[in-house]
Protein backbone atom coordinates (compact mmCIF):
# COMPACT_ATOMS: atom_id res chain seq x y z
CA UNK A 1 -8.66 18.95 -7.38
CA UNK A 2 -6.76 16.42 -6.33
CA UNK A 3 -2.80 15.75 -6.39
CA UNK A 4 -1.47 13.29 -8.95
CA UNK A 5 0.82 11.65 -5.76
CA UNK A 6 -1.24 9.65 -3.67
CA UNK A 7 1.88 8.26 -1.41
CA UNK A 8 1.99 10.13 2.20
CA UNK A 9 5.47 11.61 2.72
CA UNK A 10 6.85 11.28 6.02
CA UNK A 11 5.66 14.70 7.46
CA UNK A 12 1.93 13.57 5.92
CA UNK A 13 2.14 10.75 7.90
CA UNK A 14 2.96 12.20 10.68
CA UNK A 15 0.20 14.71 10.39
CA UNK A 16 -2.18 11.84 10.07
CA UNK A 17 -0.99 10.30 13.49
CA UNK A 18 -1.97 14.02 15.25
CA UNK A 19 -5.49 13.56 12.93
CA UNK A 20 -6.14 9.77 13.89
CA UNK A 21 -5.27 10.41 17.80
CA UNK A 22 -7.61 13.87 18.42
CA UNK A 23 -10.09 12.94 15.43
CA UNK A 24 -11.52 16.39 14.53
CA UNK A 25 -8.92 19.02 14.73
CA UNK A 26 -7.47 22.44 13.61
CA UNK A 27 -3.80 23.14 12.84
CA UNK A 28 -3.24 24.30 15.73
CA UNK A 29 -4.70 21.74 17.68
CA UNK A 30 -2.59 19.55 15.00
CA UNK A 31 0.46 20.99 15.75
CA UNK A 32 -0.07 21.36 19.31
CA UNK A 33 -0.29 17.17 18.90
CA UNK A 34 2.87 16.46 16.91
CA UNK A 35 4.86 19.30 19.76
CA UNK A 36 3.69 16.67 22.30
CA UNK A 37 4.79 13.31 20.47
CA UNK A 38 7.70 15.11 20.01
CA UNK A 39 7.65 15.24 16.14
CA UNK A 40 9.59 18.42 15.94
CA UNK A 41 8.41 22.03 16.41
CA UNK A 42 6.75 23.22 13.12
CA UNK A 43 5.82 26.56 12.30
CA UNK A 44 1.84 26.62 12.03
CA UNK A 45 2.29 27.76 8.10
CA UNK A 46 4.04 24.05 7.77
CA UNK A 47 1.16 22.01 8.93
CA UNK A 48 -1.33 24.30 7.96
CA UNK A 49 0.42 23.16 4.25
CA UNK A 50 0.77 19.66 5.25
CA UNK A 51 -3.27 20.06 6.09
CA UNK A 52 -4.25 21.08 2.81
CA UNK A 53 -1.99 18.96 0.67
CA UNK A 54 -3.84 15.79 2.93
CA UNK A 55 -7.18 17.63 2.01
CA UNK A 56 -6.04 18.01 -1.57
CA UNK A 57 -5.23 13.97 -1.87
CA UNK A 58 -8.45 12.89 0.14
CA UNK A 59 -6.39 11.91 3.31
CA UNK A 60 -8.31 14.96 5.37
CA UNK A 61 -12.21 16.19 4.93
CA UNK A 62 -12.84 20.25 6.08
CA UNK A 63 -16.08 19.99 8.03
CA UNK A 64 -16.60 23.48 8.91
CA UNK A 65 -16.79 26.28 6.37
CA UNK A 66 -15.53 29.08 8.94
CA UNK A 67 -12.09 29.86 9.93
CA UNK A 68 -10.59 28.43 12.04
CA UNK A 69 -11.10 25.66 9.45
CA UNK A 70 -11.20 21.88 10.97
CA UNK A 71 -10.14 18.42 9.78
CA UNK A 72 -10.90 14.79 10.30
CA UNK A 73 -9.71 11.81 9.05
CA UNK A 74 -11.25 10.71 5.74
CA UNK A 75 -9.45 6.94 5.82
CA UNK A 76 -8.68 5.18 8.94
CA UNK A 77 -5.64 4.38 10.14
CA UNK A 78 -6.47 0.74 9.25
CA UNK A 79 -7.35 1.18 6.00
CA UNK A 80 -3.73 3.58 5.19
CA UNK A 81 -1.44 1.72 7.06
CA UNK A 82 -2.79 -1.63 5.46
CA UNK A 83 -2.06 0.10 1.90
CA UNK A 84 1.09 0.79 2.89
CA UNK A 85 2.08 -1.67 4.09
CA UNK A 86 0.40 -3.70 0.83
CA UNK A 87 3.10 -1.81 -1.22
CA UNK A 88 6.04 -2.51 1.07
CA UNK A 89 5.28 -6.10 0.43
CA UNK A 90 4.82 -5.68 -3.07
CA UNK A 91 7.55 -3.24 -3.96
CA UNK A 92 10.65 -4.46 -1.26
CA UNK A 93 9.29 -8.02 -1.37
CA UNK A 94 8.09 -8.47 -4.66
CA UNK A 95 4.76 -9.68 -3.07
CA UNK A 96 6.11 -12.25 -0.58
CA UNK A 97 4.37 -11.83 2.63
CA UNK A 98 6.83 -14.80 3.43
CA UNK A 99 9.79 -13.15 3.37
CA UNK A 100 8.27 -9.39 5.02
CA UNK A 101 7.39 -11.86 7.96
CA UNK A 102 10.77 -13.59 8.09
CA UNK A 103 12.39 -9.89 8.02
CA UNK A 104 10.33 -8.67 11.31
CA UNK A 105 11.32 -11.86 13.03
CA UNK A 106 15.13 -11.37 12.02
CA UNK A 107 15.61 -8.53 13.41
CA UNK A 108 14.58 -8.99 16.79
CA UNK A 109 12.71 -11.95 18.49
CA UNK A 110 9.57 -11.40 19.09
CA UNK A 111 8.38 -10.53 22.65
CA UNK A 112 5.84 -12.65 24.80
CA UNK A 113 3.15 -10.33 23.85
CA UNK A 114 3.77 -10.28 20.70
CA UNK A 115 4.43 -13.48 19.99
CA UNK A 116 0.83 -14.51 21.91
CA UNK A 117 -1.11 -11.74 19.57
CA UNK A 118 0.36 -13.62 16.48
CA UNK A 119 -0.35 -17.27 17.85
CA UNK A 120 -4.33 -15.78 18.35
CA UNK A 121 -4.52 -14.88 15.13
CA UNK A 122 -3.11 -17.53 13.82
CA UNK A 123 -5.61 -19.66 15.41
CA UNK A 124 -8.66 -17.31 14.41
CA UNK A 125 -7.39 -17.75 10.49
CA UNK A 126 -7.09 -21.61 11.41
CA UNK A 127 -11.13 -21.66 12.46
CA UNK A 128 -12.58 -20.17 9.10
């Protein structure tokens, strides 16, 4: 059954990350991930609950049946961090891409990269 919250806490996210870099996983193996991107040191009862609680809301699928139970992604990181960030413009923003974009820019100036990866997709939106 799933749980009524479908917002990733911090920690979920973070879980995710370790899910979205090695694809199909254990907890250990999940752990073992977020211990190298230096996330902390959780016990392996923590993420093992983070696991299931991502299971629970649809965030993880279970593809084996015997333990050691293993994970993958069920949504991409695309697809949650484009939600996401969908209600940080609609919630801080009140919907105004407009100003979300004039808050990144703010802040710091944007870097040659950057500001190159934002001028090509600015031209690929201006050709449809």
């Amino acid at each position: 059954m799933a749980r009524p919250s479908k917002e990733l806490t911090e920690r979920e996210l973070q879980v995710m990350h370790a899910f979205w870099t090695l694809g199909e996983a254990g907890v250990a193996e999940a752990r073992d991930e977020l211990i190298r991107k230096k996330q902390g040191t959780p016990a392996y009862t923590t993420v093992a609950t983070l696991v299931r609680i991502l299971a629970e809301k649809g965030f993880l699928c279970q593809v084996n049946q015997d333990r050691p139970f293993r994970y993958r992604p069920a949504r991409t990181y695309e697809e949650v961090s484009r939600r996401l960030l969908d209600q940080v413009v609609e919630h801080v923003f009140k919907g105004s891409r407009e100003q979300l974009l004039l808050r990144l820019v703010e802040r710091r100036s944007l870097s040659a990269r950057e500001r190159a990866v934002l001028e090509r997709f600015l031209n690929a939106e201006a050709e449809e």
